[in-house]
C-alpha atoms as a PDB file:
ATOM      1  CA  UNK A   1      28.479-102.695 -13.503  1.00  0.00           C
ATOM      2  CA  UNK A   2      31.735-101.621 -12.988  1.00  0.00           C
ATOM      3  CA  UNK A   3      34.242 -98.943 -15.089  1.00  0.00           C
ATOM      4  CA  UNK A   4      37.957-100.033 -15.490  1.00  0.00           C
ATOM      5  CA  UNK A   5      40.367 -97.213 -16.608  1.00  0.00           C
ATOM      6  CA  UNK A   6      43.583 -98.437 -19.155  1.00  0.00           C
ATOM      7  CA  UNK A   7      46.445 -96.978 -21.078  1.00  0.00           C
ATOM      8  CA  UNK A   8      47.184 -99.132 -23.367  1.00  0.00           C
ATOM      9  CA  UNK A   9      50.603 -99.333 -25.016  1.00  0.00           C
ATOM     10  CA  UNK A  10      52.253-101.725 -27.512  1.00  0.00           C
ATOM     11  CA  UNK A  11      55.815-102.304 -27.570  1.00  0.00           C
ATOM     12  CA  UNK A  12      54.947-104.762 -30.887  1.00  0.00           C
ATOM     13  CA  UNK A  13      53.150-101.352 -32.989  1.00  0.00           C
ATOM     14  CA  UNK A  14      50.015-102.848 -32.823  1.00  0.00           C
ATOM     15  CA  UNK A  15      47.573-100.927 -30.596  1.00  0.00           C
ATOM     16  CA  UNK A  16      43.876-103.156 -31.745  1.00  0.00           C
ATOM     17  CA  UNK A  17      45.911-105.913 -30.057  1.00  0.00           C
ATOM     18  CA  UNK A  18      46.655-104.076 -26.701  1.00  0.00           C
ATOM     19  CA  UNK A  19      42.956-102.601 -26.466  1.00  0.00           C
ATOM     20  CA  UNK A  20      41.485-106.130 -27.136  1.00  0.00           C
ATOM     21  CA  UNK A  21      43.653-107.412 -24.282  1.00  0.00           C
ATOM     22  CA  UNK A  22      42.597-105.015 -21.808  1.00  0.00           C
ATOM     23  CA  UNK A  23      39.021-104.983 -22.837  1.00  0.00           C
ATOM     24  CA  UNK A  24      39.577-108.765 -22.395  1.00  0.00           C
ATOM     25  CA  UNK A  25      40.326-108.060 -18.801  1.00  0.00           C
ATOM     26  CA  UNK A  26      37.018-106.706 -17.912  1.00  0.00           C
ATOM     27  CA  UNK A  27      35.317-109.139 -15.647  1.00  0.00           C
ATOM     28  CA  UNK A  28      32.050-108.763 -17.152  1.00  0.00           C
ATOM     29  CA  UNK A  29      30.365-108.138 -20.012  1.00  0.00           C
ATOM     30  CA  UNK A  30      28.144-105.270 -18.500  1.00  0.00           C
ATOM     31  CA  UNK A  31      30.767-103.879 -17.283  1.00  0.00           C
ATOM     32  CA  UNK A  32      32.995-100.840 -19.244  1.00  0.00           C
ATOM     33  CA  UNK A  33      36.415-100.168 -19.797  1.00  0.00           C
ATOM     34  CA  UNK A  34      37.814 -96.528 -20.617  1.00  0.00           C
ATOM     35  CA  UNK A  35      40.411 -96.281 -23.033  1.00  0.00           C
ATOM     36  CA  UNK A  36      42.951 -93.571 -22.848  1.00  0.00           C
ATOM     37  CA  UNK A  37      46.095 -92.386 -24.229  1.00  0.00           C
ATOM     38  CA  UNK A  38      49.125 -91.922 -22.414  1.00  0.00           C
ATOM     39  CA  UNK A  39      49.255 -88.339 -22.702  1.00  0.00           C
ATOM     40  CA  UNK A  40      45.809 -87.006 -21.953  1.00  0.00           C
ATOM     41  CA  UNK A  41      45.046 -85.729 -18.065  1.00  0.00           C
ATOM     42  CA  UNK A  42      41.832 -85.249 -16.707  1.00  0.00           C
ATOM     43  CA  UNK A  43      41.578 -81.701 -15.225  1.00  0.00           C
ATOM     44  CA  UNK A  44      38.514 -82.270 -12.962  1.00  0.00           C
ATOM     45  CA  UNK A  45      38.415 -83.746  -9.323  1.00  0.00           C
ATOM     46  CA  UNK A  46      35.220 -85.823  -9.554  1.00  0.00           C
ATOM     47  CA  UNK A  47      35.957 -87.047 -13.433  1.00  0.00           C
ATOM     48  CA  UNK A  48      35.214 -90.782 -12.900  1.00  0.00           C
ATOM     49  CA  UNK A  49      31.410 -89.816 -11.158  1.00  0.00           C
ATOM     50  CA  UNK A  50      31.092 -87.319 -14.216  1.00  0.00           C
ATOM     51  CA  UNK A  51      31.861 -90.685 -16.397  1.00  0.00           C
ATOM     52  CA  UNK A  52      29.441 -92.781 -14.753  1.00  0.00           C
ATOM     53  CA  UNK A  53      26.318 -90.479 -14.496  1.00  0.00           C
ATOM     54  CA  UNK A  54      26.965 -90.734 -18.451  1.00  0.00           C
ATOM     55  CA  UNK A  55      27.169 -94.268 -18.751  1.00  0.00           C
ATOM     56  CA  UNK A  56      24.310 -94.460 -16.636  1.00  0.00           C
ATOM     57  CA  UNK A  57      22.181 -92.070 -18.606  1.00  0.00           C
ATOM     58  CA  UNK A  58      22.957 -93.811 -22.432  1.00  0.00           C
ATOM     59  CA  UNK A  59      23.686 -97.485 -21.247  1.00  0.00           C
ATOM     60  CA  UNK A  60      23.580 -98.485 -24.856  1.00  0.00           C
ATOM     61  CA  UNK A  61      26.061 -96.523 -26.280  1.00  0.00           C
ATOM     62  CA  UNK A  62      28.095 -97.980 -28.886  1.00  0.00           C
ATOM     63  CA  UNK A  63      31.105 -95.692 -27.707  1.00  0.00           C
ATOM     64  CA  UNK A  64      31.028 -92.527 -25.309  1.00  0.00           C
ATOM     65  CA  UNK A  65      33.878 -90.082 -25.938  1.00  0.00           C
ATOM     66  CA  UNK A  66      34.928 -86.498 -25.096  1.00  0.00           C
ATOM     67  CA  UNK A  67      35.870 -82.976 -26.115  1.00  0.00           C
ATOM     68  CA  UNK A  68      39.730 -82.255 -25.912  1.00  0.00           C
ATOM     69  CA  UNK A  69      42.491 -78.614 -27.047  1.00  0.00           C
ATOM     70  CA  UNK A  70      44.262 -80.835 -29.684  1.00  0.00           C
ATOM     71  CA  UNK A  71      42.944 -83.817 -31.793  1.00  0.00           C
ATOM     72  CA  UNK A  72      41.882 -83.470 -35.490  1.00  0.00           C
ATOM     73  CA  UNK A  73      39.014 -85.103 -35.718  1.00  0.00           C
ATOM     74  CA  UNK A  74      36.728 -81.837 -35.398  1.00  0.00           C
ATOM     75  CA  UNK A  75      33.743 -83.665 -33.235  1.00  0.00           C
ATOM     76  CA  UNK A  76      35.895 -83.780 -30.563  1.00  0.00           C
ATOM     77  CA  UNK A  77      37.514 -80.887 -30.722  1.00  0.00           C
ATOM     78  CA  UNK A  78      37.546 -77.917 -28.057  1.00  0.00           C
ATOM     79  CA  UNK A  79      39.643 -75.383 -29.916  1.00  0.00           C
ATOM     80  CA  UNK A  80      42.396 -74.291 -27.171  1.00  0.00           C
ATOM     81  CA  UNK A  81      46.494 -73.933 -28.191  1.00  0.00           C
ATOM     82  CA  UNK A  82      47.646 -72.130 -25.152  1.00  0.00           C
ATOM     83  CA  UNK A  83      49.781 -73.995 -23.729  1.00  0.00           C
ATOM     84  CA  UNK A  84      49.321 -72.558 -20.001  1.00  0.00           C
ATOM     85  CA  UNK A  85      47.652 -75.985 -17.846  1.00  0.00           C
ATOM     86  CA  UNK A  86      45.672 -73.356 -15.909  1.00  0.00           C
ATOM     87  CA  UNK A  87      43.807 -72.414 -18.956  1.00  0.00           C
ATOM     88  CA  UNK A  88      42.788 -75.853 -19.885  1.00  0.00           C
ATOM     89  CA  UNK A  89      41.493 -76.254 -15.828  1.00  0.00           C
ATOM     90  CA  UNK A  90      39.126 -73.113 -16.556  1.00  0.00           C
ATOM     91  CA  UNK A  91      37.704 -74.695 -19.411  1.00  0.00           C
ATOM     92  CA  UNK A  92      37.368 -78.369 -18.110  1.00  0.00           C
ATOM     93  CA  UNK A  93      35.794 -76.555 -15.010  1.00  0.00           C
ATOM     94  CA  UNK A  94      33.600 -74.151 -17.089  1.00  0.00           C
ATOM     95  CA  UNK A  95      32.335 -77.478 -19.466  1.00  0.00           C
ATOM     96  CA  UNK A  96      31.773 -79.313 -16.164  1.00  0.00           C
ATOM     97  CA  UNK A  97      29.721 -77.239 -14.314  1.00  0.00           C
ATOM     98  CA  UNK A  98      27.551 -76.598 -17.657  1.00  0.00           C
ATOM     99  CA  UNK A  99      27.252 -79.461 -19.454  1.00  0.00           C
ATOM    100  CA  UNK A 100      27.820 -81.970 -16.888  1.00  0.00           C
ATOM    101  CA  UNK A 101      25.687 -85.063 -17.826  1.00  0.00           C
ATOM    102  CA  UNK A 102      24.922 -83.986 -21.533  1.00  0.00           C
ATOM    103  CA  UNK A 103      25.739 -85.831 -24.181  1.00  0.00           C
ATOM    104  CA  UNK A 104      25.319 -85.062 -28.113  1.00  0.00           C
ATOM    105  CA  UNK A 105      25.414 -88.166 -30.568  1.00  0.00           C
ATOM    106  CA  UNK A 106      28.000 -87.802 -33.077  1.00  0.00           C
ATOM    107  CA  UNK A 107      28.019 -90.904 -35.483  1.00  0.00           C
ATOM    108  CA  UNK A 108      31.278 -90.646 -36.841  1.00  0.00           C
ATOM    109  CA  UNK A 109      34.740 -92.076 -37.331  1.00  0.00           C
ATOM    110  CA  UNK A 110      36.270 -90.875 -33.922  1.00  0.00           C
ATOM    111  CA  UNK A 111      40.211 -90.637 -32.696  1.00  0.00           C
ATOM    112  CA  UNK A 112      40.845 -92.854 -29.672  1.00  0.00           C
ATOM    113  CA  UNK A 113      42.400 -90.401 -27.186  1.00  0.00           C
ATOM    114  CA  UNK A 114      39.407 -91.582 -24.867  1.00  0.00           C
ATOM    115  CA  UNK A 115      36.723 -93.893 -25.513  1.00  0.00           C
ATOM    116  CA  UNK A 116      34.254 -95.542 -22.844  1.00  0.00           C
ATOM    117  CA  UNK A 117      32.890 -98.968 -24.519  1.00  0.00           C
ATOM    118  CA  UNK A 118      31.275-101.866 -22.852  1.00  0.00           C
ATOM    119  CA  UNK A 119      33.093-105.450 -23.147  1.00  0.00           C
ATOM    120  CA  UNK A 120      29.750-106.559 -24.647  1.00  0.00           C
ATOM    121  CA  UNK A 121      29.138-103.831 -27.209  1.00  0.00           C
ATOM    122  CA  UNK A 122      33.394-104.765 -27.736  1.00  0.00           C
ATOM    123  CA  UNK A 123      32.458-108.627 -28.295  1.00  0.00           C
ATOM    124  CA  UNK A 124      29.419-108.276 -30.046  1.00  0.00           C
ATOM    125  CA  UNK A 125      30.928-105.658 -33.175  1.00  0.00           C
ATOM    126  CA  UNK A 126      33.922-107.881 -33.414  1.00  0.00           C
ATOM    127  CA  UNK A 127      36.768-106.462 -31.494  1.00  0.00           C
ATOM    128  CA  UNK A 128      39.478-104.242 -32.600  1.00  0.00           C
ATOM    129  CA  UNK A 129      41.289-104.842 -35.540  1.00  0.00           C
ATOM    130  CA  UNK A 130      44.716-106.489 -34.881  1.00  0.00           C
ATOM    131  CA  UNK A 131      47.475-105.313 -37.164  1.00  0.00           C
ATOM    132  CA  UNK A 132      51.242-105.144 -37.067  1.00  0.00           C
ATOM    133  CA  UNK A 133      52.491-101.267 -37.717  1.00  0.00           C
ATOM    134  CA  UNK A 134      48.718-100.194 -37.050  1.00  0.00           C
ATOM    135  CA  UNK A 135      48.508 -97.331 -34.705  1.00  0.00           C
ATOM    136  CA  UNK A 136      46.571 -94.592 -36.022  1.00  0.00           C
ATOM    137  CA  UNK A 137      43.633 -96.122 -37.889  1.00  0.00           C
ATOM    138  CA  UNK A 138      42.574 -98.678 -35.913  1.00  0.00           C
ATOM    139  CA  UNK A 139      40.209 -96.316 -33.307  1.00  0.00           C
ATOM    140  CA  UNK A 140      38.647 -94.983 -36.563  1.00  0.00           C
ATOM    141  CA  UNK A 141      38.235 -98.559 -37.936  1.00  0.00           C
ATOM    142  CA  UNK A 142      36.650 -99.857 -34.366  1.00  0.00           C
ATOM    143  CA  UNK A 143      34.430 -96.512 -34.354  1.00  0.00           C
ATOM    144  CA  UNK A 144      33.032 -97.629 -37.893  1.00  0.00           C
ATOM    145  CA  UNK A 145      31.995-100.845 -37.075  1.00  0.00           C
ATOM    146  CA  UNK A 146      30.142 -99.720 -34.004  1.00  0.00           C
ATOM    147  CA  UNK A 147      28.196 -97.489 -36.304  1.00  0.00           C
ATOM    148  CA  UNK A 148      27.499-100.595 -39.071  1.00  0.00           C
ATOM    149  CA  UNK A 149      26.377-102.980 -35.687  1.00  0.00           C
ATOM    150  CA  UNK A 150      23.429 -99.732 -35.391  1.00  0.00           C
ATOM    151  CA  UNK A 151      24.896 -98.577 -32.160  1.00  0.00           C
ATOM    152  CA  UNK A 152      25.757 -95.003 -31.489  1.00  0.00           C
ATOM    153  CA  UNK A 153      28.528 -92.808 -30.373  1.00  0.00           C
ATOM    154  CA  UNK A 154      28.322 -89.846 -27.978  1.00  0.00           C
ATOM    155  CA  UNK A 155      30.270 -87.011 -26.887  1.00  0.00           C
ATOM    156  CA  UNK A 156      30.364 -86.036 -23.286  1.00  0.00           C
ATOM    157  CA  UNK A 157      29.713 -81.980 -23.574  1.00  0.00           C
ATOM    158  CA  UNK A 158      30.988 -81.407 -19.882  1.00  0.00           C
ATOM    159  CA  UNK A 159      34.000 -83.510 -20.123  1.00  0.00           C
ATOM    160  CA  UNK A 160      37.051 -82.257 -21.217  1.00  0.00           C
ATOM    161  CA  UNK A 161      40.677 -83.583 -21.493  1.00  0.00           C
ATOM    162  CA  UNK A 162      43.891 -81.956 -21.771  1.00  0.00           C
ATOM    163  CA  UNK A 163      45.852 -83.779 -24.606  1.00  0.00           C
ATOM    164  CA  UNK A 164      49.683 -83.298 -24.703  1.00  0.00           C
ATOM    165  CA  UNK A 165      48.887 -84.282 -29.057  1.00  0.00           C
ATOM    166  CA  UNK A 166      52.834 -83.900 -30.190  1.00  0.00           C
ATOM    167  CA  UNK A 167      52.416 -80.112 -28.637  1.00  0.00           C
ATOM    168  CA  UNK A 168      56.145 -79.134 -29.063  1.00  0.00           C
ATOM    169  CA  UNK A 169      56.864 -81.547 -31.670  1.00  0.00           C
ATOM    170  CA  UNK A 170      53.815 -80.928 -34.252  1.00  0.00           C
ATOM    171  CA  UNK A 171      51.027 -83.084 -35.084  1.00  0.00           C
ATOM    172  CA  UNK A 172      52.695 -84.250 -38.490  1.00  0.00           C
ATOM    173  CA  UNK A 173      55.520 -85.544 -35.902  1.00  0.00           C
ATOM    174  CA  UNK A 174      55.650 -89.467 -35.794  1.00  0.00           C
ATOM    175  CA  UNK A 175      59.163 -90.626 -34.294  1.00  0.00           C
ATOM    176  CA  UNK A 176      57.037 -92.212 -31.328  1.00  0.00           C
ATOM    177  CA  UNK A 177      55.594 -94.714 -33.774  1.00  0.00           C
ATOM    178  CA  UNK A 178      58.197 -97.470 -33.642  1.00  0.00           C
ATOM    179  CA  UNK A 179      58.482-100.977 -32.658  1.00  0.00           C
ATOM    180  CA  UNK A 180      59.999-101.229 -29.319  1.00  0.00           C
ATOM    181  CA  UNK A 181      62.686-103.783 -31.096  1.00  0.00           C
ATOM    182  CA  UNK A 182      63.768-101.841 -34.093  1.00  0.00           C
ATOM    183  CA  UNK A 183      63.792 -98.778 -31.686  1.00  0.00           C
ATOM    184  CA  UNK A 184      66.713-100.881 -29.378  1.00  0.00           C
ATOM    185  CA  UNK A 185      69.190-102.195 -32.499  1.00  0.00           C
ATOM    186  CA  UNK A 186      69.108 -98.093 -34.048  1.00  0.00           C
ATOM    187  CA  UNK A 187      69.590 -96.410 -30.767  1.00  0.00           C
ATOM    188  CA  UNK A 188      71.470 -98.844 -28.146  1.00  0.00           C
ATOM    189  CA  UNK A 189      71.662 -97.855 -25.238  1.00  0.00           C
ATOM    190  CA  UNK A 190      74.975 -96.205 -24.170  1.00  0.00           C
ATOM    191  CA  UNK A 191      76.617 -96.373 -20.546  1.00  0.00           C
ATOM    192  CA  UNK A 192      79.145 -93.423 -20.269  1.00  0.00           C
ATOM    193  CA  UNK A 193      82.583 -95.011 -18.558  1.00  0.00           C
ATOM    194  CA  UNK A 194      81.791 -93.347 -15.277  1.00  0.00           C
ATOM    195  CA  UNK A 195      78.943 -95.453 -14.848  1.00  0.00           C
ATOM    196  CA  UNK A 196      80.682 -98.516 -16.284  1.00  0.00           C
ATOM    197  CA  UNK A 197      83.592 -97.554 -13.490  1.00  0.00           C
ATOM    198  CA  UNK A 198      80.900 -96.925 -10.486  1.00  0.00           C
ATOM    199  CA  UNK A 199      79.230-100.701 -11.073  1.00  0.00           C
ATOM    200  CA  UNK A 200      82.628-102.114 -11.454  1.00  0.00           C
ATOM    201  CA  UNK A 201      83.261-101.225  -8.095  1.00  0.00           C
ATOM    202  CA  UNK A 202      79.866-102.367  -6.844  1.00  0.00           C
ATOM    203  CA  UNK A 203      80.784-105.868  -7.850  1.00  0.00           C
ATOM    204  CA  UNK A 204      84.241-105.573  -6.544  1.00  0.00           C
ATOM    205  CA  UNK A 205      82.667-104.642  -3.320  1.00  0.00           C
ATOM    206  CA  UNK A 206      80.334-107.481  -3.238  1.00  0.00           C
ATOM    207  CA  UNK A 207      82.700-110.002  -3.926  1.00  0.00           C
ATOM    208  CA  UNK A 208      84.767-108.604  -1.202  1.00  0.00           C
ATOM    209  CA  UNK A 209      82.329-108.743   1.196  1.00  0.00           C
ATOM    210  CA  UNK A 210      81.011-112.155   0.320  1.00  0.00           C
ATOM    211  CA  UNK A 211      84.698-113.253   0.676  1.00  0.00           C
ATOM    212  CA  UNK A 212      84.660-111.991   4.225  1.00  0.00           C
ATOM    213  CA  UNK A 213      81.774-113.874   5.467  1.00  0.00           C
END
């Protein structure tokens, strides 16, 4: 058994379709892959031995997850807003060294942020669900049918993530849920004329130079 760690990310706004490719990816089908956003950070050293005595301990979990400061599903939720790092270390840290290797089975509809599944527990419940414009339902969807296929989901009680969750912005904020496309033709991308001056000359001097040999 191995564990493979992946942030997937879909330029096309449709996230079941990147997790199903990188759960694809996994080599075997007792083997797990770890699904993470981009902007959660593990705050212990030894997080990926914390992961595995886990795995090891409920093998036939439907999905293993973990306690985070900002998410709003409350099963998952460590209740933290400060926005000082440090104080997030202290309480991954703290969680660690007491809970380390506990888990509590939760058995519901659970956000994505992190999720441990193996490719044959992925296969065998049907996959994610693929849909263009789905990004925020589709970990809740997947987390259902693990519970209808009679397999449960656990929470890791020593593990704990920070999660960045829209901090600044607010959790109501969506702007970051855009096709990649769409995104390009509203906002092009603009060169000021100093830069457009700087890679004229490049080329000039290139052409110069190839002249000269």
């Amino acid at each position: 058994m191995s564990i493979f760690y992946f942030v997937p990310y879909s330029l096309e706004k449709n996230i079941g379709k990147a997790y199903n490719q990188y759960m694809a990816l996994l080599p075997n089908d007792n083997d797990w892959g770890v699904l993470m956003d981009g902007d959660t950070c593990f705050l212990t050293f030894d997080w990926g031995h914390a992961i595995a005595e886990v795995i090891k301990k409920v093998p036939n979990a439907g999905i293993i997850t973990c306690q985070t400061n900002r998410i709003r599903q409350k099963k998952q939720l460590y209740d933290e807003s400060s926005p000082d790092i440090l104080v997030h270390r202290l309480i991954a840290k703290t969680l660690d060294e007491k809970y380390r290797g506990q888990v509590r089975k939760i058995n519901t509809h659970i956000s994505g942020f992190f999720m441990a599944i193996q490719k044959k527990t992925w296969k065998q419940v049907g996959k994610f669900p693929e849909a263009d414009g789905k990004l925020l339902t589709v970990d809740n969807a997947f987390s259902r049918k693990v519970m209808k296929s009679n397999k449960d989901i656990y929470l890791m009680r020593g593990m704990y993530v920070f999660h960045y969750y829209r901090f600044a912005e607010g959790k109501n904020y969506t702007g970051h849920l855009r096709n990649a496309e769409d995104y390009i033709k509203k906002n092009p991308v603009k060169i000021s004329r100093r830069w457009r001056l700087k890679e004229k000359n490049l080329r000039n001097r290139k052409n110069i130079s190839s002249r000269r040999r």
